[in-house]
Protein backbone atom coordinates (compact mmCIF):
# COMPACT_ATOMS: atom_id res chain seq x y z
CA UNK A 1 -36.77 11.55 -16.94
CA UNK A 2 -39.66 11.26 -15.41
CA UNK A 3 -42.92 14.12 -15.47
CA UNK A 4 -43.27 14.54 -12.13
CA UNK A 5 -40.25 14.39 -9.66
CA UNK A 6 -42.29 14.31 -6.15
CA UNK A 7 -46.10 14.66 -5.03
CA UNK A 8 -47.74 16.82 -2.05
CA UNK A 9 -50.73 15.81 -1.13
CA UNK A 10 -54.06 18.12 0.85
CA UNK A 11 -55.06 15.61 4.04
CA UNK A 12 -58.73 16.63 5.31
CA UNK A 13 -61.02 15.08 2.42
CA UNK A 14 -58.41 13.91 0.60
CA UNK A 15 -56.41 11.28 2.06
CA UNK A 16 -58.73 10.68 4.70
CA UNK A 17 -62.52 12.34 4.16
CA UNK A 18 -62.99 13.87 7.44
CA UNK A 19 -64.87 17.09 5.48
CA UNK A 20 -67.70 14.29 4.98
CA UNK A 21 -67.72 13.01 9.03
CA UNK A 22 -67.93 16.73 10.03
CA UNK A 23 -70.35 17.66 8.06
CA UNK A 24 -72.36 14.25 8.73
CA UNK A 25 -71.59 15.12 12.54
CA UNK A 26 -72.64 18.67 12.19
CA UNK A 27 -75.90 17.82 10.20
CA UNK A 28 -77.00 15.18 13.14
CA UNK A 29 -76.31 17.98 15.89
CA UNK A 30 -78.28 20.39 13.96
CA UNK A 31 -81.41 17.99 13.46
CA UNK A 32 -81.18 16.71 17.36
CA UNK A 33 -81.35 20.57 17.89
CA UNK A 34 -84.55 21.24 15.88
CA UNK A 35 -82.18 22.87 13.05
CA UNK A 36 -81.16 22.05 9.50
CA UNK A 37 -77.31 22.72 8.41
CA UNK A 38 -77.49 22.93 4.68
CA UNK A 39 -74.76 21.74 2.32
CA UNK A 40 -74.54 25.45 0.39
CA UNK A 41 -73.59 27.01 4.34
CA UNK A 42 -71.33 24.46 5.30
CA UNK A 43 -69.20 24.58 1.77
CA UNK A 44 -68.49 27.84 2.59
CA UNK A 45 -66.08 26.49 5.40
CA UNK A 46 -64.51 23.98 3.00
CA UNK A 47 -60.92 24.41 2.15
CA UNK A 48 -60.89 27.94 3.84
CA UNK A 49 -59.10 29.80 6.52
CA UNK A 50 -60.39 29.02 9.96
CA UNK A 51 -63.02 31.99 10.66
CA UNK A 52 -64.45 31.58 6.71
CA UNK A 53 -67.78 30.34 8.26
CA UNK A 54 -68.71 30.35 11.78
CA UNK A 55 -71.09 27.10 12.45
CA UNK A 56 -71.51 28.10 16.26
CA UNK A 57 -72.72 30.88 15.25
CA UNK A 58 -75.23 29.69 12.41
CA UNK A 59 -76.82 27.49 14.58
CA UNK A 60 -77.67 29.97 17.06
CA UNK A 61 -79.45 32.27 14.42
CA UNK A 62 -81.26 29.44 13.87
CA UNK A 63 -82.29 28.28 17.08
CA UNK A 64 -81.65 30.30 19.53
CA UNK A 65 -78.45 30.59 22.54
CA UNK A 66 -77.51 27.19 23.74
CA UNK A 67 -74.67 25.61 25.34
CA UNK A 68 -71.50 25.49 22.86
CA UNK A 69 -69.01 23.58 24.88
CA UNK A 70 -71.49 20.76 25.78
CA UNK A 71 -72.71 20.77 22.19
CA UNK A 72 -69.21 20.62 20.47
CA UNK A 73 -68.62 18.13 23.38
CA UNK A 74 -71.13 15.76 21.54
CA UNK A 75 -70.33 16.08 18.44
CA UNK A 76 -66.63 15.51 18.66
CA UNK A 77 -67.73 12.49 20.24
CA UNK A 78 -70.37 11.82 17.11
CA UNK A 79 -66.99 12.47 14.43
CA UNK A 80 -64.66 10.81 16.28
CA UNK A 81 -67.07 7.17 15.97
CA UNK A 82 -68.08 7.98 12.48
CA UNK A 83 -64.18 8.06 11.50
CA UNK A 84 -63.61 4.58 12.52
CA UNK A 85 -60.76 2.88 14.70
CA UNK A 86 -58.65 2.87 12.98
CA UNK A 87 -59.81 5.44 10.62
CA UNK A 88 -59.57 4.00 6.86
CA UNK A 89 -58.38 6.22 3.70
CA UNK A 90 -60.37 7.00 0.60
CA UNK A 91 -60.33 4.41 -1.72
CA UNK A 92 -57.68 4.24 -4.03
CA UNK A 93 -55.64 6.19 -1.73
CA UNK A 94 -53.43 3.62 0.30
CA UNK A 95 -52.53 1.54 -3.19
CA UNK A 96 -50.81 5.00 -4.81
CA UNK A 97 -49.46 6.03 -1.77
CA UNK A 98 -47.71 2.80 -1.41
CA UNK A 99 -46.96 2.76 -5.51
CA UNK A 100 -45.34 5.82 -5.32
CA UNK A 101 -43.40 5.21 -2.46
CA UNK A 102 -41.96 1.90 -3.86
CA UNK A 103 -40.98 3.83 -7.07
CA UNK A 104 -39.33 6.09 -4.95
CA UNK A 105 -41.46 9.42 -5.42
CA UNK A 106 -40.68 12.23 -2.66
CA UNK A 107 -43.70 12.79 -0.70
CA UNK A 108 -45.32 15.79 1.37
CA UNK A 109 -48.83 17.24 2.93
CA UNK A 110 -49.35 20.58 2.29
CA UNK A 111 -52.58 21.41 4.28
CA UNK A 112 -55.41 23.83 6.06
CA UNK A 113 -55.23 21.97 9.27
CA UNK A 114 -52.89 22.01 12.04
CA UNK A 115 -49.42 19.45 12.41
CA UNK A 116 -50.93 17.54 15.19
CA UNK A 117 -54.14 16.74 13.64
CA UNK A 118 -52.43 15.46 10.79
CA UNK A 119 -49.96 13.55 12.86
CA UNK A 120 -52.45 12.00 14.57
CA UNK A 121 -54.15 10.72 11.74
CA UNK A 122 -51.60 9.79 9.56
CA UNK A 123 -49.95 7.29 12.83
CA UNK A 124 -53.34 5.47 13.19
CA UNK A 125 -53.91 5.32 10.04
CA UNK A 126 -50.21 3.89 9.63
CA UNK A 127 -49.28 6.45 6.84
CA UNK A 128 -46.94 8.26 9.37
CA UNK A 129 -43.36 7.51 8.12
CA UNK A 130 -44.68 8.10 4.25
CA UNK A 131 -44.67 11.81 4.80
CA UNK A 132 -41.54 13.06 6.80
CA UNK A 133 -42.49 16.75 4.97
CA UNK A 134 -45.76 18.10 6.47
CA UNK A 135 -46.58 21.40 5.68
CA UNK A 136 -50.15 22.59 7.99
CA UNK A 137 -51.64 25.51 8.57
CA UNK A 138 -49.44 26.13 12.12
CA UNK A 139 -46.12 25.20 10.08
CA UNK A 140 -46.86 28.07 7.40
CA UNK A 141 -48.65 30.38 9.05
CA UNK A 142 -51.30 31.36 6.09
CA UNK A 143 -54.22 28.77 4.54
CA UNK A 144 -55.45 28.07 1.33
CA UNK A 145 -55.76 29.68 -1.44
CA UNK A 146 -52.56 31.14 -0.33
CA UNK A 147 -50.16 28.91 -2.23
CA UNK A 148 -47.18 28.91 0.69
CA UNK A 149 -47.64 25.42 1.88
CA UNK A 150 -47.39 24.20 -1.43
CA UNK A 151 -44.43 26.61 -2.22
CA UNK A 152 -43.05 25.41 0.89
CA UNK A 153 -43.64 21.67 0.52
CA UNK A 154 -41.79 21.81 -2.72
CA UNK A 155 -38.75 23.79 -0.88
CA UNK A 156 -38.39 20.92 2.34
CA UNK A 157 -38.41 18.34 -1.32
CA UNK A 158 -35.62 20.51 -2.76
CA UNK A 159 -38.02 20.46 -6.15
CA UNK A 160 -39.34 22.73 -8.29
CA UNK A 161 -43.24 23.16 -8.08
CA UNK A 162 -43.13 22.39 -12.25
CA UNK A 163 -41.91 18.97 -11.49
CA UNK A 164 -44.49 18.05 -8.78
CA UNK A 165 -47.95 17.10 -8.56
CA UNK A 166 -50.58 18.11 -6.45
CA UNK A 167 -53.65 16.35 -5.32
CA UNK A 168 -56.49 17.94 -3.96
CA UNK A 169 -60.61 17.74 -3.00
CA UNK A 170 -61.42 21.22 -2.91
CA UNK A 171 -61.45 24.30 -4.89
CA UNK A 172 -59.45 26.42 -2.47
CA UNK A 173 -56.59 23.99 -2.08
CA UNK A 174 -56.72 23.40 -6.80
CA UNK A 175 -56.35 27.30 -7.00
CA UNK A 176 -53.24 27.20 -4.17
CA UNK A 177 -51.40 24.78 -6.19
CA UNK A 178 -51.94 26.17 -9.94
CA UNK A 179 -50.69 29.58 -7.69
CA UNK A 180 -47.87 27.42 -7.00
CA UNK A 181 -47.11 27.05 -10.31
CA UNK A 182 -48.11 22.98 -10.09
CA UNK A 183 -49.91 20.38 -11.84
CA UNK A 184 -52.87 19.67 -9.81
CA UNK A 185 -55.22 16.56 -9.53
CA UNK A 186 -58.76 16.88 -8.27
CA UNK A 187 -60.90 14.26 -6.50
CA UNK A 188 -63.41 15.51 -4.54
CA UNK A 189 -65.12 13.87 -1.70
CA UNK A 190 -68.78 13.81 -1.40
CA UNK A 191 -68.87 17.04 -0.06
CA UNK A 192 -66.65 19.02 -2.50
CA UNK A 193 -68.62 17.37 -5.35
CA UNK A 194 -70.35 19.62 -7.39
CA UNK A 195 -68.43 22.68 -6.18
CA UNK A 196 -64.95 22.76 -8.43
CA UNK A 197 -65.05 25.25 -11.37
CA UNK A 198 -62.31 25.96 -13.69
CA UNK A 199 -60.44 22.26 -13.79
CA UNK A 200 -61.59 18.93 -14.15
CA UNK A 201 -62.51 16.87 -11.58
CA UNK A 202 -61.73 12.76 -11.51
CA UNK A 203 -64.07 10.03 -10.18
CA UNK A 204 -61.52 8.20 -8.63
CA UNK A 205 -57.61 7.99 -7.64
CA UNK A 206 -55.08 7.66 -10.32
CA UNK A 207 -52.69 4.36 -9.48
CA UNK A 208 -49.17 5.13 -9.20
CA UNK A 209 -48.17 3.39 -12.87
CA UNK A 210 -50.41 6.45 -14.25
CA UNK A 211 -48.56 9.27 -12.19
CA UNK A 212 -45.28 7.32 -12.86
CA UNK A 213 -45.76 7.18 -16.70
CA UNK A 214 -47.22 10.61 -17.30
């Protein structure tokens, strides 16, 4: 029998790294403001409950009151071009996706963000139809750490959270699935690099003959 009888997977940073765009986005506004948005205040809103870190209100300590809605205006613009049309998944990410899938390997998203962002992502990215179990932030009702939307990704796969594997970027979304009671893998993007303690980061994406023959 095989290790692992399914896989959930975290979406922002992971299967597509839109933690790096935002904070690429973010840094420009900042700069065409006068203002600098360092990494160590930004990782603070990594992986975390909406609310963790309030960027609206950094900037304004730093320069002053200025027009939000025009400003997030912009910079939604500014992400939405640096993601690409269609956006494109981290490397190594499409292959064991598609590996598992052929071997026949349940899959799920158990994520911080909301259903329709993920939805929306996962269509143009053409990734849709992988994951009929998506488990966001609006589905659950608690974030990261919290371990429910891993706990209830492995319910929708009628699995045990022994028997599946979790991948994840951040150190929020490793400690929800060891809380889960799962085997977790971590790749961080550029932005989580640097910032997991307490497991062992990977360089790259495992292929699929690696998960399958674990």
């Amino acid at each position: 029998m095989l290790r692992y009888q399914g896989v959930v997977f975290d979406f922002d940073g992971l299967i597509l790294d839109t933690e790096s765009r935002e904070f690429d986005s973010w840094s420009e506004t900042f700069a065409s403001l006068g203002a600098t948005l360092e990494h160590s205040e930004w990782i603070k809103c990594v992986g975390a409950p909406p609310g963790s870190w309030d960027v609206f209100g950094h900037l304004e300590a730093l320069i002053g009151p200025y027009d939000r809605p025009l400003v997030e205006h912009q910079r939604m613009m500014r992400f939405h071009e640096l993601m690409g049309n269609p956006p494109v998944p981290r490397a190594g990410v499409r292959e064991l996706i598609e590996g598992l899938q052929e071997a026949g390997m349940p899959l799920a998203i158990a994520s911080n963000s909301v259903f329709a962002w993920i939805d929306g992502f996962l269509r143009r990215m053409g990734l849709r139809e992988v994951f009929p179990v998506i488990m966001s932030r609006d589905v659950v009702g608690v974030c990261k750490p919290d371990p429910a939307s891993f706990l209830a990704a492995c319910r929708a796969l009628g699995l045990p959270p022994s028997s599946v594997l979790a991948f994840e970027d951040s150190q929020n979304g490793a400690l929800a699935a060891r809380a889960a009671g799962m085997d977790v893998v971590v790749v961080p993007n550029p932005v989580t690099e640097g910032t997991i303690v307490g497991f062992e980061p990977r360089a790259s994406f495992p292929t699929a003959a690696e998960i399958l023959s674990a």
